[in-house]
Protein backbone atom coordinates (compact mmCIF):
# COMPACT_ATOMS: atom_id res chain seq x y z
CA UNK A 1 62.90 97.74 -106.30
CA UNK A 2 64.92 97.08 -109.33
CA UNK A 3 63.28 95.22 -111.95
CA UNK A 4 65.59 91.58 -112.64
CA UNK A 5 67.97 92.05 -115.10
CA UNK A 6 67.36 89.81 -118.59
CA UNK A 7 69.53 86.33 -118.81
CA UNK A 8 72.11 86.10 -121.22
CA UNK A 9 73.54 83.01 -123.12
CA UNK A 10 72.11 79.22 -122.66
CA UNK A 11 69.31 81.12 -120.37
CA UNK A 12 68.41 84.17 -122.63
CA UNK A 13 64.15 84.35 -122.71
CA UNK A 14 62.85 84.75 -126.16
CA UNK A 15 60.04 82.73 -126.24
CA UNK A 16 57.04 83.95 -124.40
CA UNK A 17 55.52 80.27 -124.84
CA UNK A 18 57.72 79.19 -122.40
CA UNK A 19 58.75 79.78 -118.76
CA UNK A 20 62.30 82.07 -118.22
CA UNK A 21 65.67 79.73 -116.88
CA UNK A 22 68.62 80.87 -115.12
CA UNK A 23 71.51 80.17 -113.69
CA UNK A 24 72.05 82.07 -110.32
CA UNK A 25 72.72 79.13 -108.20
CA UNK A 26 73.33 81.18 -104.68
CA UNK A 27 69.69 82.36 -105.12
CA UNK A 28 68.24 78.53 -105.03
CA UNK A 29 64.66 78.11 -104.45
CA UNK A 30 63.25 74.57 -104.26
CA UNK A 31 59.53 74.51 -105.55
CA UNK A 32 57.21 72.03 -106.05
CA UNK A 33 55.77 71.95 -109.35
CA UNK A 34 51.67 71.60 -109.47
CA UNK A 35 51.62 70.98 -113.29
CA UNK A 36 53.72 70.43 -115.80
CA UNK A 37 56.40 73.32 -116.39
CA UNK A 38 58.19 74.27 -119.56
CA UNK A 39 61.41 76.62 -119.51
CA UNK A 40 63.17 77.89 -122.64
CA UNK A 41 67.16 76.67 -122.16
CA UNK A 42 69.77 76.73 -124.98
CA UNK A 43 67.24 76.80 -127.69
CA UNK A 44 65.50 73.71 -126.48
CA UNK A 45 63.15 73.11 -123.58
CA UNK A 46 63.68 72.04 -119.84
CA UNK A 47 60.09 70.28 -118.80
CA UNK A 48 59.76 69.49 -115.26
CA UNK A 49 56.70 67.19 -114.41
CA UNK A 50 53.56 67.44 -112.19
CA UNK A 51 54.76 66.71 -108.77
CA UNK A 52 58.71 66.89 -109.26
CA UNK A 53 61.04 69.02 -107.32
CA UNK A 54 62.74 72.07 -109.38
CA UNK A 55 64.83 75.43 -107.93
CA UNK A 56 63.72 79.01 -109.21
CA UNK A 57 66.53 81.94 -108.88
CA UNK A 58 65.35 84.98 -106.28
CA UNK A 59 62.30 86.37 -109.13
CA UNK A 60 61.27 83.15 -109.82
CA UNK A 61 62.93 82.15 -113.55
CA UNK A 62 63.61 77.95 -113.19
CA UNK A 63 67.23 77.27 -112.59
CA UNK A 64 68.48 74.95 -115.31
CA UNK A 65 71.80 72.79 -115.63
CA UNK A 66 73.77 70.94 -118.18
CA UNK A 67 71.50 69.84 -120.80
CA UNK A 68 68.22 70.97 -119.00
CA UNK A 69 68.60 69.43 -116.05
CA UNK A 70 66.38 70.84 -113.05
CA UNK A 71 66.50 68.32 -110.33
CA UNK A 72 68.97 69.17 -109.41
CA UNK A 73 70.58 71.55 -111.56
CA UNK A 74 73.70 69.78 -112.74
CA UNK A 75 76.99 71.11 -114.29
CA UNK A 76 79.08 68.86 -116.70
CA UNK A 77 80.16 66.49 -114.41
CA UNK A 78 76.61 65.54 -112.96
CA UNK A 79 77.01 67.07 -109.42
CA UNK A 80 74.62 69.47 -108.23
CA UNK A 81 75.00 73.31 -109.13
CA UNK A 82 73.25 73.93 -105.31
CA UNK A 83 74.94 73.65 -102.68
CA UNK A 84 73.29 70.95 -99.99
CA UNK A 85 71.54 69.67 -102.97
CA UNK A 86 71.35 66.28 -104.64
């Protein structure tokens, strides 16, 4: 199996403090999250609370929208990034 390749841009992981984003869309997971989750996104961080729904991409990095958003995932407009999603 071929090991996921790094994100680049608004979703590149540096910090090791924090959870991995992404932004592969078709690969939509929806999770429920069990605690509190923090993903690194454009130099700032995405939280998603105890409880609240969030997608992860096929190897599990938190998809993450215009200015952090997780659920869902939005673009600039404020529509979904996901399809069937809102």
């Amino acid at each position: 199996m071929e090991a996921a390749k790094p994100m680049q841009g608004l979703w590149a992981h540096t910090n090791p403090d924090l959870l991995p984003s992404s932004n592969l869309w078709n690969e939509a997971i929806p999770q429920v999250a069990t605690t509190e989750l923090k993903a690194q996104y454009g130099g700032g961080v995405a939280k998603i609370r105890a409880g609240e729904r969030y997608f992860t991409d096929g190897v599990g990095r938190i998809l993450v929208g215009w200015h952090g958003t997780t659920n869902p995932p939005s673009g600039m407009d404020g529509t979904s990034m996901i399809a069937g999603s809102s």
